[in-house]
C-alpha atoms as a PDB file:
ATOM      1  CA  UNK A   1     -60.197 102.030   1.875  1.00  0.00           C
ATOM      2  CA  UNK A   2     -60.843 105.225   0.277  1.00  0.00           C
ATOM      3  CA  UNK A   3     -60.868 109.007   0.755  1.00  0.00           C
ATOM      4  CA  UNK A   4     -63.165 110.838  -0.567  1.00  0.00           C
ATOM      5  CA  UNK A   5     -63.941 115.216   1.179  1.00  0.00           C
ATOM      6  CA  UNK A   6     -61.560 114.036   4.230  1.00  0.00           C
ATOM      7  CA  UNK A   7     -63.660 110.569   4.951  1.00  0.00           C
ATOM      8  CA  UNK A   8     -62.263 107.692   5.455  1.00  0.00           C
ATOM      9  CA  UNK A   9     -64.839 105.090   4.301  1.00  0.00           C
ATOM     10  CA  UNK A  10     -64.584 101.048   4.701  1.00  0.00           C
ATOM     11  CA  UNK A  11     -66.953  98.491   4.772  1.00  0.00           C
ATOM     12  CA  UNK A  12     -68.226  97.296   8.603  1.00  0.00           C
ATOM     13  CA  UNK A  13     -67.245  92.882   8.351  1.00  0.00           C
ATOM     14  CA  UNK A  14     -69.489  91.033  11.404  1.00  0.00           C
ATOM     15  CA  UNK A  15     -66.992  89.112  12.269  1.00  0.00           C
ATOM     16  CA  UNK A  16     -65.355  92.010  13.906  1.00  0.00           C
ATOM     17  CA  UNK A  17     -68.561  93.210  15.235  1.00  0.00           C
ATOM     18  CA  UNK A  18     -68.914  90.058  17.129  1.00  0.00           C
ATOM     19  CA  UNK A  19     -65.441  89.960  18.316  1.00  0.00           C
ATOM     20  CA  UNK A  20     -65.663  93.437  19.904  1.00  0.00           C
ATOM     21  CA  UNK A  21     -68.954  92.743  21.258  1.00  0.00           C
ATOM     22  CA  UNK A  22     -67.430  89.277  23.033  1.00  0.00           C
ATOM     23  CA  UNK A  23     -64.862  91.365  24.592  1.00  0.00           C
ATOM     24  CA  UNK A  24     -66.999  93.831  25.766  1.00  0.00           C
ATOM     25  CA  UNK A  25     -71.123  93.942  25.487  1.00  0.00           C
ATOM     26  CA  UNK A  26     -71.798  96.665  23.040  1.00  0.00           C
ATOM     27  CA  UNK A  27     -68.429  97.403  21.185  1.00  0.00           C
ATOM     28  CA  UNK A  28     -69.390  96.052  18.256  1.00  0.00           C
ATOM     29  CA  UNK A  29     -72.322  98.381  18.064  1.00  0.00           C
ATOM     30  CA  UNK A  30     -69.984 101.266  18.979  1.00  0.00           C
ATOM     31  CA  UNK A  31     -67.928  99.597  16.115  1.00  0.00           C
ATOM     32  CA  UNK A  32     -71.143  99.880  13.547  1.00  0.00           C
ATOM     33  CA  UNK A  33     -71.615 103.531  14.013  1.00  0.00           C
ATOM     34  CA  UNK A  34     -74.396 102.770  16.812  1.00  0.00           C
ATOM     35  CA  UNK A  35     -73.346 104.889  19.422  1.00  0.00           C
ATOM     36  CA  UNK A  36     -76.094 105.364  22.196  1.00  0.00           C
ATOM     37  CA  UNK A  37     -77.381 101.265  21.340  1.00  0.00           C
ATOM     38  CA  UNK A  38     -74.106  99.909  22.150  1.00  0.00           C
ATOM     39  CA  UNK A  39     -73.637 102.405  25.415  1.00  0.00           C
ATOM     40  CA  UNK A  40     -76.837 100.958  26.265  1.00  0.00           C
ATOM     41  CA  UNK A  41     -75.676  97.585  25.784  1.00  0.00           C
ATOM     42  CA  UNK A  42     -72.293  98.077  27.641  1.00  0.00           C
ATOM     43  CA  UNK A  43     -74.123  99.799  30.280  1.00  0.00           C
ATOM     44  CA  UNK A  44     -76.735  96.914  31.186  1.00  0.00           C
ATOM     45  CA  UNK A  45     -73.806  94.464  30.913  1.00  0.00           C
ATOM     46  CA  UNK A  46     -71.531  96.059  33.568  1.00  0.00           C
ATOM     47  CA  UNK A  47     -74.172  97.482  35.913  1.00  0.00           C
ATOM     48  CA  UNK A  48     -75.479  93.650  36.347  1.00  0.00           C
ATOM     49  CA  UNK A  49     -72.292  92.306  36.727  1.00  0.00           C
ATOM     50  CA  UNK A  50     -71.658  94.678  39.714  1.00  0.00           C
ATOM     51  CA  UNK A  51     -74.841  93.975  41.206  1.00  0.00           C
ATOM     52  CA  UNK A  52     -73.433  90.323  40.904  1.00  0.00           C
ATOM     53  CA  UNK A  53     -70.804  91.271  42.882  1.00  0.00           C
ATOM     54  CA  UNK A  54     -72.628  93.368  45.365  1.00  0.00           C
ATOM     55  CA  UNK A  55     -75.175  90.868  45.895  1.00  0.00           C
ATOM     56  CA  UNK A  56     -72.295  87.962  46.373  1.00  0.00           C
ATOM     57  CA  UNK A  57     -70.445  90.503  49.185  1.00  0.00           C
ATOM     58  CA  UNK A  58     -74.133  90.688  50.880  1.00  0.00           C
ATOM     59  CA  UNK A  59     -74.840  86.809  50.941  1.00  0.00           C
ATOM     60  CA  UNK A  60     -73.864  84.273  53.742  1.00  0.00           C
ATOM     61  CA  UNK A  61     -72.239  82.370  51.141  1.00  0.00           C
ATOM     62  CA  UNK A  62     -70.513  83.169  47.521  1.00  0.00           C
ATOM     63  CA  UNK A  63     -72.625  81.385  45.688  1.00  0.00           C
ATOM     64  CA  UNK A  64     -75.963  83.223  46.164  1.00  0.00           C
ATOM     65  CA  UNK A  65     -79.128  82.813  43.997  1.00  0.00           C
ATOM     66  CA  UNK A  66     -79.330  86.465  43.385  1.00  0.00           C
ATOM     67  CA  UNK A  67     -75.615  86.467  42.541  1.00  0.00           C
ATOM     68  CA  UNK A  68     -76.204  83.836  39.868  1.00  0.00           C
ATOM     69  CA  UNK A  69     -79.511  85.116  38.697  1.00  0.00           C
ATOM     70  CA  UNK A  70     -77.299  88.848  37.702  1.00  0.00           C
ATOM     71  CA  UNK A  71     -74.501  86.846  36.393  1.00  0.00           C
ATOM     72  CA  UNK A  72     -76.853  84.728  34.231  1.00  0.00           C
ATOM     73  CA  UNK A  73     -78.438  88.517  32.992  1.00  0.00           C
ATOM     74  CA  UNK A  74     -75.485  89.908  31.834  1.00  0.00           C
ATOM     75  CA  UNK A  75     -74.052  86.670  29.831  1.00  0.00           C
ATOM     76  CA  UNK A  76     -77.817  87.175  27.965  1.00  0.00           C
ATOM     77  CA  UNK A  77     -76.818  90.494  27.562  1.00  0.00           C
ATOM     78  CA  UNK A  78     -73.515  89.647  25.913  1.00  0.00           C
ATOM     79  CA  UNK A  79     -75.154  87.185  24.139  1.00  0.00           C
ATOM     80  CA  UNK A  80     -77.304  89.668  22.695  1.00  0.00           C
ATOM     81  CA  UNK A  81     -75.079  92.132  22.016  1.00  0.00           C
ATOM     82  CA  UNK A  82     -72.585  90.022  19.943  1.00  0.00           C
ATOM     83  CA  UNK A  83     -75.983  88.835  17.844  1.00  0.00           C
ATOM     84  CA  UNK A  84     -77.161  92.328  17.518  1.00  0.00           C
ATOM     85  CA  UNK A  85     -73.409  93.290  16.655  1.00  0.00           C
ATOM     86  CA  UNK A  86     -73.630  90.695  13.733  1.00  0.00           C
ATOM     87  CA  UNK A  87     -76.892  92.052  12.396  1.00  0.00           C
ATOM     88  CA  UNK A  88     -75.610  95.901  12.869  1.00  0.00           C
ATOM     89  CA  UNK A  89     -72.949  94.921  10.605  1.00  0.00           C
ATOM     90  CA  UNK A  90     -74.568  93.237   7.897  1.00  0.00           C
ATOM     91  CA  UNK A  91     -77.384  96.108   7.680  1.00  0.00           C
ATOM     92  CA  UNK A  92     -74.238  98.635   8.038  1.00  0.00           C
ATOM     93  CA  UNK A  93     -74.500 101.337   5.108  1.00  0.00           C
ATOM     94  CA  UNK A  94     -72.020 101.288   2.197  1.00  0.00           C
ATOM     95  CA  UNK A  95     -69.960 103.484   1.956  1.00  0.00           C
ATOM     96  CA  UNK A  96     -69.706 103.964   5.572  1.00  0.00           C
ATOM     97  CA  UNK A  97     -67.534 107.244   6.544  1.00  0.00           C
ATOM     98  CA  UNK A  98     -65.588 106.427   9.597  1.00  0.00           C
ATOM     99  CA  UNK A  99     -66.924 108.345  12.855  1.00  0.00           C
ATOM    100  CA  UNK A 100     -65.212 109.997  15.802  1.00  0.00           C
ATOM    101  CA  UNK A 101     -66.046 106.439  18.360  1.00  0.00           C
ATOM    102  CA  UNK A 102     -64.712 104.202  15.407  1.00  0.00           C
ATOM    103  CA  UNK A 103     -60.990 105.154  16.737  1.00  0.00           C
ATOM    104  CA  UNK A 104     -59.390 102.241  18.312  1.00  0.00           C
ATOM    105  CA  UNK A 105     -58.429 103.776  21.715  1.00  0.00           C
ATOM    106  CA  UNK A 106     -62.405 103.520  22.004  1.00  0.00           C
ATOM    107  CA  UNK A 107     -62.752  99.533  21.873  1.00  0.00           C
ATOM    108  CA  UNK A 108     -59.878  99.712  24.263  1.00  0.00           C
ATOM    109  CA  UNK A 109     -61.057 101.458  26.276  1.00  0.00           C
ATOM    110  CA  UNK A 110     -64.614  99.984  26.479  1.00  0.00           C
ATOM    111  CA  UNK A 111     -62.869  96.657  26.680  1.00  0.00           C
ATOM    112  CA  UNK A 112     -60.448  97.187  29.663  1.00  0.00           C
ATOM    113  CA  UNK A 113     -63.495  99.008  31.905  1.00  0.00           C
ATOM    114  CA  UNK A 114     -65.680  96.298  31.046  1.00  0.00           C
ATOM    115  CA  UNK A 115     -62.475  93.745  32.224  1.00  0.00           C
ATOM    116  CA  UNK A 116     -61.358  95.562  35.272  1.00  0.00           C
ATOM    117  CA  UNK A 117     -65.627  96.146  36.410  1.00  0.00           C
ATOM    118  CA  UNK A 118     -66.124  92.661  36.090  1.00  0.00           C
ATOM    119  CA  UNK A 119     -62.914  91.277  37.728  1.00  0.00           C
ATOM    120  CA  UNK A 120     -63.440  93.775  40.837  1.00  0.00           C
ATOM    121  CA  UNK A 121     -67.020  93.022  41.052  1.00  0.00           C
ATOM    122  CA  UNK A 122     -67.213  89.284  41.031  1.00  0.00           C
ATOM    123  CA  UNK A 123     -63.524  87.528  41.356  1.00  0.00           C
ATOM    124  CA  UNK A 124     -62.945  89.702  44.568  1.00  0.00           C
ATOM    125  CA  UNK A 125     -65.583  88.914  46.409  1.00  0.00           C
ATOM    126  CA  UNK A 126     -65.141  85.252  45.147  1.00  0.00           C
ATOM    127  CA  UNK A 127     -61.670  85.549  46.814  1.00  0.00           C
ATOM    128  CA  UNK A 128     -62.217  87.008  49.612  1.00  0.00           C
ATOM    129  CA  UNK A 129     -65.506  85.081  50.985  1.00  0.00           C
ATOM    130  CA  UNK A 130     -63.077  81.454  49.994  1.00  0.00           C
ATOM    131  CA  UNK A 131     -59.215  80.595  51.484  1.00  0.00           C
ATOM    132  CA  UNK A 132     -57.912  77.568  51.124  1.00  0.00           C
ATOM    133  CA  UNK A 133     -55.747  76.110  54.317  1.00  0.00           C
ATOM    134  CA  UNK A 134     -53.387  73.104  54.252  1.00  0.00           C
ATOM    135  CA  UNK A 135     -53.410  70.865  57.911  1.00  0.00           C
ATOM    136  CA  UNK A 136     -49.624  71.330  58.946  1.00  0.00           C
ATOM    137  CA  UNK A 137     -50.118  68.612  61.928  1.00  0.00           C
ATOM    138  CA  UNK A 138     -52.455  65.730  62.634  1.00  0.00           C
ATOM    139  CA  UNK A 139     -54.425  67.824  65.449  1.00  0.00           C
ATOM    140  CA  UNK A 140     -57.575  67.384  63.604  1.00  0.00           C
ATOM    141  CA  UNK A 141     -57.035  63.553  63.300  1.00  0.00           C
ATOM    142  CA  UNK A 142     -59.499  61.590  62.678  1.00  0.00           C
ATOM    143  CA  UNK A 143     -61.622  64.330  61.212  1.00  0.00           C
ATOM    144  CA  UNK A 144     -58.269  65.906  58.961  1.00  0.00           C
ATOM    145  CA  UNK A 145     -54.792  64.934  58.578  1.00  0.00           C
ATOM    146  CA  UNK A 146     -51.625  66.140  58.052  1.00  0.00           C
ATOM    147  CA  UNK A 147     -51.431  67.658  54.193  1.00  0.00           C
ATOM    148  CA  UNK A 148     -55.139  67.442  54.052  1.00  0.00           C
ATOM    149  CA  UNK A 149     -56.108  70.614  52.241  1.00  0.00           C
ATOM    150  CA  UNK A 150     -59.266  72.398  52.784  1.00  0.00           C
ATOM    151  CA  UNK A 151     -61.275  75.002  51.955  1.00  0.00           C
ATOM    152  CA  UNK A 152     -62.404  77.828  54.659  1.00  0.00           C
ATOM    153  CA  UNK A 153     -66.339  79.649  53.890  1.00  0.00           C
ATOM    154  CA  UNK A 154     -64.593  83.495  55.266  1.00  0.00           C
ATOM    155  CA  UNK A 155     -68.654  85.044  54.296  1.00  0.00           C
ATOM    156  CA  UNK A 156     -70.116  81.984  56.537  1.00  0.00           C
ATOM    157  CA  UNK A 157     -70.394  83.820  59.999  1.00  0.00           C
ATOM    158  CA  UNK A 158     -70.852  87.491  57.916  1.00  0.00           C
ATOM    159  CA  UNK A 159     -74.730  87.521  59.916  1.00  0.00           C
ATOM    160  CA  UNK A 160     -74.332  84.796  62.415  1.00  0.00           C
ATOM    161  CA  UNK A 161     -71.705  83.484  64.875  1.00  0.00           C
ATOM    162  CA  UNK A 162     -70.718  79.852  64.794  1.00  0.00           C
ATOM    163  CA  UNK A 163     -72.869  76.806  65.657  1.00  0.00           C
ATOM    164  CA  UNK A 164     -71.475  73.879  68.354  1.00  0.00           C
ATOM    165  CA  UNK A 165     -69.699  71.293  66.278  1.00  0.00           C
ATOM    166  CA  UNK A 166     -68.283  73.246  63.275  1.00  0.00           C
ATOM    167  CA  UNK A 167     -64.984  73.033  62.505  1.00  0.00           C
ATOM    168  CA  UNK A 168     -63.258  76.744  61.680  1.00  0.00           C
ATOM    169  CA  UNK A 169     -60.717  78.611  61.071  1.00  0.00           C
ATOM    170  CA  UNK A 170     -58.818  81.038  63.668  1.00  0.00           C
ATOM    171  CA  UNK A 171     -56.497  83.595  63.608  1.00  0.00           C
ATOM    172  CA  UNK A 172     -55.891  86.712  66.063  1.00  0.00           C
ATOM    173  CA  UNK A 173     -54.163  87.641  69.342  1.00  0.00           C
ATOM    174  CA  UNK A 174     -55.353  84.671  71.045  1.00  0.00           C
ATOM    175  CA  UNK A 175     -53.763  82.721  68.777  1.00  0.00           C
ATOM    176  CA  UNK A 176     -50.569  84.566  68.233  1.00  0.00           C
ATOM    177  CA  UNK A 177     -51.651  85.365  64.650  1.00  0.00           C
ATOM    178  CA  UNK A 178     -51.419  81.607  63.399  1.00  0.00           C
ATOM    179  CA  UNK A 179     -53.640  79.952  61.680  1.00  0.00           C
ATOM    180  CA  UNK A 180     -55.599  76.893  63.708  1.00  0.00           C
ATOM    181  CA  UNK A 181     -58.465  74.947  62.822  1.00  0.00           C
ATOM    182  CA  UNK A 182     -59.863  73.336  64.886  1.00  0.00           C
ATOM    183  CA  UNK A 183     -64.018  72.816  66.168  1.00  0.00           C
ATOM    184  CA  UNK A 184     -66.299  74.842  67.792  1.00  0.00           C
ATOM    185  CA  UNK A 185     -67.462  73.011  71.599  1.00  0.00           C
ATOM    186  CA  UNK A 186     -68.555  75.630  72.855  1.00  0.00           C
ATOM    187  CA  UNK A 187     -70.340  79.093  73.081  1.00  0.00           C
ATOM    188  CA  UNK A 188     -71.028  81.756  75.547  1.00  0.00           C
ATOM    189  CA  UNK A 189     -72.130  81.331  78.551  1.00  0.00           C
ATOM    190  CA  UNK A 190     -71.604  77.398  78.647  1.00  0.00           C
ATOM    191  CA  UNK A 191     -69.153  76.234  81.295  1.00  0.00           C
ATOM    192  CA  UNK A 192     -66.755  74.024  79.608  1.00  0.00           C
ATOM    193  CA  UNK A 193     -64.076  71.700  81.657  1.00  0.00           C
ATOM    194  CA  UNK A 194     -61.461  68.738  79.774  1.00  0.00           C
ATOM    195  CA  UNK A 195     -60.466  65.876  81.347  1.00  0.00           C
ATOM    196  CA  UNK A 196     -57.804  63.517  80.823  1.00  0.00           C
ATOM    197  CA  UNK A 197     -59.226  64.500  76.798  1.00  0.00           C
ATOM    198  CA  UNK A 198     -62.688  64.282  77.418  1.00  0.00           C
ATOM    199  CA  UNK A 199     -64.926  66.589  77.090  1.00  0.00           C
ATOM    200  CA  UNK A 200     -67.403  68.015  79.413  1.00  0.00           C
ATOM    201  CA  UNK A 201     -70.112  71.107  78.918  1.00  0.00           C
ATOM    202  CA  UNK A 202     -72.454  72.089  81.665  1.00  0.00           C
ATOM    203  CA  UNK A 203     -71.135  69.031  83.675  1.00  0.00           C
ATOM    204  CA  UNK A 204     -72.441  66.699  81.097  1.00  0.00           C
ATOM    205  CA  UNK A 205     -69.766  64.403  79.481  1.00  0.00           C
ATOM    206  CA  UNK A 206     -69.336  65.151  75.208  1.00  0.00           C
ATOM    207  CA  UNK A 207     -68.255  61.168  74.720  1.00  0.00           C
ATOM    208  CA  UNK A 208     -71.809  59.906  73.126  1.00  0.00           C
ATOM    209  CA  UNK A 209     -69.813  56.199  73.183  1.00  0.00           C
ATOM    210  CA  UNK A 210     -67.004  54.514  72.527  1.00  0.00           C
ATOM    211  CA  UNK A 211     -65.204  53.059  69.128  1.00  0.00           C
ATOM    212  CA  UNK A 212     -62.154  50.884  68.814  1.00  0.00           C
ATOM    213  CA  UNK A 213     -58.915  51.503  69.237  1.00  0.00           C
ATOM    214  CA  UNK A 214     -56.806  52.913  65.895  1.00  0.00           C
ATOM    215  CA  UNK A 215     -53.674  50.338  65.257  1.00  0.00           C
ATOM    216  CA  UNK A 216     -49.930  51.159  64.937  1.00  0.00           C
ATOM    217  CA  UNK A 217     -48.364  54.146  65.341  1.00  0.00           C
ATOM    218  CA  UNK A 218     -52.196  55.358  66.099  1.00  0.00           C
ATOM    219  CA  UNK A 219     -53.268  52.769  68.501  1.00  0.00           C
ATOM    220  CA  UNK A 220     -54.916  55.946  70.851  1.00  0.00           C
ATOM    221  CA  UNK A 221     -58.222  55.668  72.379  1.00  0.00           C
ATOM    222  CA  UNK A 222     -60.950  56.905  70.485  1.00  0.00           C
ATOM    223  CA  UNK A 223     -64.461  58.218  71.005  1.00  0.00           C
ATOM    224  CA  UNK A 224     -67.585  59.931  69.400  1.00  0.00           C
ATOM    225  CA  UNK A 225     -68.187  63.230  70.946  1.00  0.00           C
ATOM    226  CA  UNK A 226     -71.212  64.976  70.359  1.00  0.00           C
ATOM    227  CA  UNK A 227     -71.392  69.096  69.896  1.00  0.00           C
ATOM    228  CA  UNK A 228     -74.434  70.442  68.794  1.00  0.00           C
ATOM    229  CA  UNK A 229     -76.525  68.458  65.936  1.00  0.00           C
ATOM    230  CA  UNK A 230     -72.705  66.967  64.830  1.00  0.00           C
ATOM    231  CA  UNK A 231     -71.201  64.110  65.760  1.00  0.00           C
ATOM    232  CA  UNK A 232     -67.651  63.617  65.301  1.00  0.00           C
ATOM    233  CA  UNK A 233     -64.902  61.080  66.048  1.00  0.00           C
ATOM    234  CA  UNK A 234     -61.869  61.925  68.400  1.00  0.00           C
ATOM    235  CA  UNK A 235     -58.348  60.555  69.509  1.00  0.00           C
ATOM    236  CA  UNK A 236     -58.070  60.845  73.249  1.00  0.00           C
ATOM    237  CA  UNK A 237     -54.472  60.877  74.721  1.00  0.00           C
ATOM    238  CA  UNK A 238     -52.703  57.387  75.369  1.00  0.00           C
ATOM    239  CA  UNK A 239     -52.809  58.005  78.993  1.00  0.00           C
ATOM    240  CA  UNK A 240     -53.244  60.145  81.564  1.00  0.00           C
ATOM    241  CA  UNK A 241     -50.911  63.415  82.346  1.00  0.00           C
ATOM    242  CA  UNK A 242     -50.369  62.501  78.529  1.00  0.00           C
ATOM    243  CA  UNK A 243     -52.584  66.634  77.879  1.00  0.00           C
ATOM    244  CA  UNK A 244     -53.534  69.039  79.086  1.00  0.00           C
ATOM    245  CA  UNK A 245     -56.632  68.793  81.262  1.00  0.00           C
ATOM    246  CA  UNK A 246     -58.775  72.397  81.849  1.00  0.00           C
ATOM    247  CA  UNK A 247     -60.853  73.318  85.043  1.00  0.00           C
ATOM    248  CA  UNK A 248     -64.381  74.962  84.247  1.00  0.00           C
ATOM    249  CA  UNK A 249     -64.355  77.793  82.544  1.00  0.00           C
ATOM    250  CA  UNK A 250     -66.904  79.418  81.055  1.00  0.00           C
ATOM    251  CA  UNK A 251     -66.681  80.902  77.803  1.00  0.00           C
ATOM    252  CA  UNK A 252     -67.474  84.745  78.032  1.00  0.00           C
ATOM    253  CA  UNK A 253     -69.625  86.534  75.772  1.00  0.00           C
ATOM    254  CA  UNK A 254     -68.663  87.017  72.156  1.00  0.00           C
ATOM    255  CA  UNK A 255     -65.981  84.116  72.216  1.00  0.00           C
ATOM    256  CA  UNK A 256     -66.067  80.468  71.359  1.00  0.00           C
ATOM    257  CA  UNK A 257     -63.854  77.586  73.022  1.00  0.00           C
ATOM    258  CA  UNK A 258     -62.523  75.759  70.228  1.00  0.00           C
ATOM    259  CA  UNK A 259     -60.601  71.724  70.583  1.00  0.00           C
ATOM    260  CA  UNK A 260     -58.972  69.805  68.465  1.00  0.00           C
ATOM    261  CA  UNK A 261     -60.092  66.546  67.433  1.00  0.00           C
ATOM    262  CA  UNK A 262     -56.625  64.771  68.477  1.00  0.00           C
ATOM    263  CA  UNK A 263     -56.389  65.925  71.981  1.00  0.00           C
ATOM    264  CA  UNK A 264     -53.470  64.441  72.822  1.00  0.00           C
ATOM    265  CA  UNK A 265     -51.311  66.350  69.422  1.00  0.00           C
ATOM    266  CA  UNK A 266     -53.495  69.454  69.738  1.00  0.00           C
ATOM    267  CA  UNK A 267     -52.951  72.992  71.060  1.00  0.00           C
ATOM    268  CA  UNK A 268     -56.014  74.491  71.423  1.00  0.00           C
ATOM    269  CA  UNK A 269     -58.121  76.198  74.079  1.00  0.00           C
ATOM    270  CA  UNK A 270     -57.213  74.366  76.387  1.00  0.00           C
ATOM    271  CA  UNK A 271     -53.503  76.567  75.922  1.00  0.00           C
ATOM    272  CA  UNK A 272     -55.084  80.115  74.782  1.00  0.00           C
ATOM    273  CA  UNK A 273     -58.889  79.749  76.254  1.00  0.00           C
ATOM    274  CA  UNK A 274     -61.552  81.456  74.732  1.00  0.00           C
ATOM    275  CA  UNK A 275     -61.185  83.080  71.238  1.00  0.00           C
ATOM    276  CA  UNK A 276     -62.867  86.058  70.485  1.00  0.00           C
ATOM    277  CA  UNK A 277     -65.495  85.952  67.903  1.00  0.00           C
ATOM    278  CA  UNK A 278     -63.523  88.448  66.099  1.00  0.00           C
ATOM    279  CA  UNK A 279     -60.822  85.906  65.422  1.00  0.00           C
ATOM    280  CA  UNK A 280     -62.809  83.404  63.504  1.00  0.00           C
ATOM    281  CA  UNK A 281     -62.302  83.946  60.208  1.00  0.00           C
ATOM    282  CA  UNK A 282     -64.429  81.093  58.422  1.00  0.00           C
ATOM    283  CA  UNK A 283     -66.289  77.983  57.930  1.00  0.00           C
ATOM    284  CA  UNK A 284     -64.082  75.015  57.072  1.00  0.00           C
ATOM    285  CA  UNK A 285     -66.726  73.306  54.778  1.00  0.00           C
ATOM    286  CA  UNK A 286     -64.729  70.544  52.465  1.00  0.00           C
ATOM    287  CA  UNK A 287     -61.863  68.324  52.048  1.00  0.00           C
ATOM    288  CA  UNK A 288     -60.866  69.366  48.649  1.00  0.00           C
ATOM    289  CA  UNK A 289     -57.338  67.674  48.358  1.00  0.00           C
ATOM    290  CA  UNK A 290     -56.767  64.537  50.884  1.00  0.00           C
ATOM    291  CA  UNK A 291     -52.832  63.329  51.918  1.00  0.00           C
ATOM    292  CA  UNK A 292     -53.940  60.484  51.162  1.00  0.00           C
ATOM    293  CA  UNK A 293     -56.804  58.295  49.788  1.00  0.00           C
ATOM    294  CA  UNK A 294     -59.620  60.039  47.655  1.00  0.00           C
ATOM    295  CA  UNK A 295     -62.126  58.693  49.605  1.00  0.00           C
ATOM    296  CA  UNK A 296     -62.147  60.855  52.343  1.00  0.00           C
ATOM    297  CA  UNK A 297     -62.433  63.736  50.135  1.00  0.00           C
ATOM    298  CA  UNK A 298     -66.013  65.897  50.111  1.00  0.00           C
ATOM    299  CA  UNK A 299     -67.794  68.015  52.602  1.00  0.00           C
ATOM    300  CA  UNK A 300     -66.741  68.112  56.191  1.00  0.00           C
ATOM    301  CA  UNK A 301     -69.530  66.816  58.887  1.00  0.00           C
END
């Protein structure tokens, strides 16, 4: 360094240039006396990053095309930057007089915008459209198991209520604020009635056949029910009085009725009824972490 008439003049290195522009698009321009380019830069960088965000808070699911498409644009605009960054600095004029944006609390403070912008407008969303729930009881047996740990879609229903034969998430005054999941049966307006564990909608038995018994401690009678376009195993109770049975109801508008699986371990609408649409708060769409063998892990049916 040197001072010559009050200027403070050292040479501009690319490495740096590169650095600052990896930390935040257009710092390293900034860094290289290139004020409005690396404003630009910075700009272009952040404003697609929120639109990432933006466009992942709008979308039925996190991962949205448009989402990836903005997050793609601003990575190429980083990717610029830092190249442009290099190149700034190696065509940087020598001796080059330090300028009023060449102070440090600059960088930093291009560096922790460009941070906090991108961590509000993508991880947030992210977080807030996924949960992750762990099954405290066998109610969902077959389908789920105690310590099975899934993961819940909160953005699925964000346009559309739920179909027959997903399995969700609830929480709200019907269900005394705890968490349940358990599967959708039924929607409004169709009458719903359980028997003895069985299922019936509009009169019509659920049971599309029988399957064999389980063995040991789980030697229950089990069926294939059929909601919907899914088709799904369930444990019926030993025998009978065993559950609770429910007369015809029918679900009013802007609820679901909602069962578990294992009808004879399950407390589900057949205890609180109907739960308000309101009170569904996702999609539970894989097994991520199975109690016990890997195989069962992967998307739910």
């Amino acid at each position: 360094m040197s001072r010559g008439n009050d200027l403070i003049l050292k040479p501009r290195k690319a490495w740096a240039a590169v650095a600052l522009s990896l930390l935040a698009a257009g710092a390293g321009q900034v860094y290289c006396g290139r004020l409005g380019r690396g404003l630009a830069l910075f700009a272009g960088a952040l404003a697609a990053t929120v639109a990432a965000g933006a466009a992942a808070m709008a979308a039925r699911t996190p991962v949205a095309p448009a989402a990836v498409a903005l997050l793609l644009a601003a990575e190429a605009v980083g990717l610029y930057a830092a190249v442009d960054a290099w190149l700034c600095a190696r065509r940087a004029p020598w001796p080059y007089a330090l300028r009023p944006c060449n102070r440090a609390w600059v960088y930093a403070a291009l560096i922790a915008l460009g941070t906090v912008a991108g961590a509000v407008a993508v991880h947030v969303p992210a977080r807030l459209a996924w949960g992750a729930c762990r099954m405290a009881s066998d109610s969902m047996a077959p389908t789920l198991v105690k310590g099975d740990r899934v993961l819940v879609n909160r953005g699925a229903y964000r346009h559309s209520g739920p179909s027959r034969g997903e399995v969700v998430a609830l929480a709200g005054p019907a269900t005394g604020g705890r968490t349940y999941i358990q599967r959708v049966v039924a929607l409004a307006g169709d009458a719903v009635e359980v028997r003895q564990g069985r299922l019936y909608v509009d009169g019509r038995p659920a049971e599309a056949e029988a399957a064999a018994a389980g063995a040991g401690a789980d030697a229950r009678p089990i069926a294939w029910e059929r909601a919907g376009e899914t088709r799904y195993c369930v444990r019926l109770p030993p025998g009978v009085g065993e559950s609770p049975d429910l007369p015809r109801t029918v679900v009013p508008p802007g609820c679901c009725f909602t069962l578990g699986d294992n009808r004879g371990a399950a407390r589900d609408g057949r205890h609180f009824g109907p739960v308000p649409l309101a009170d569904v708060q996702g999609k539970v769409t894989r097994l991520y972490w199975p109690a016990d063998t890997w195989d069962r892990a992967g998307p739910l049916e």
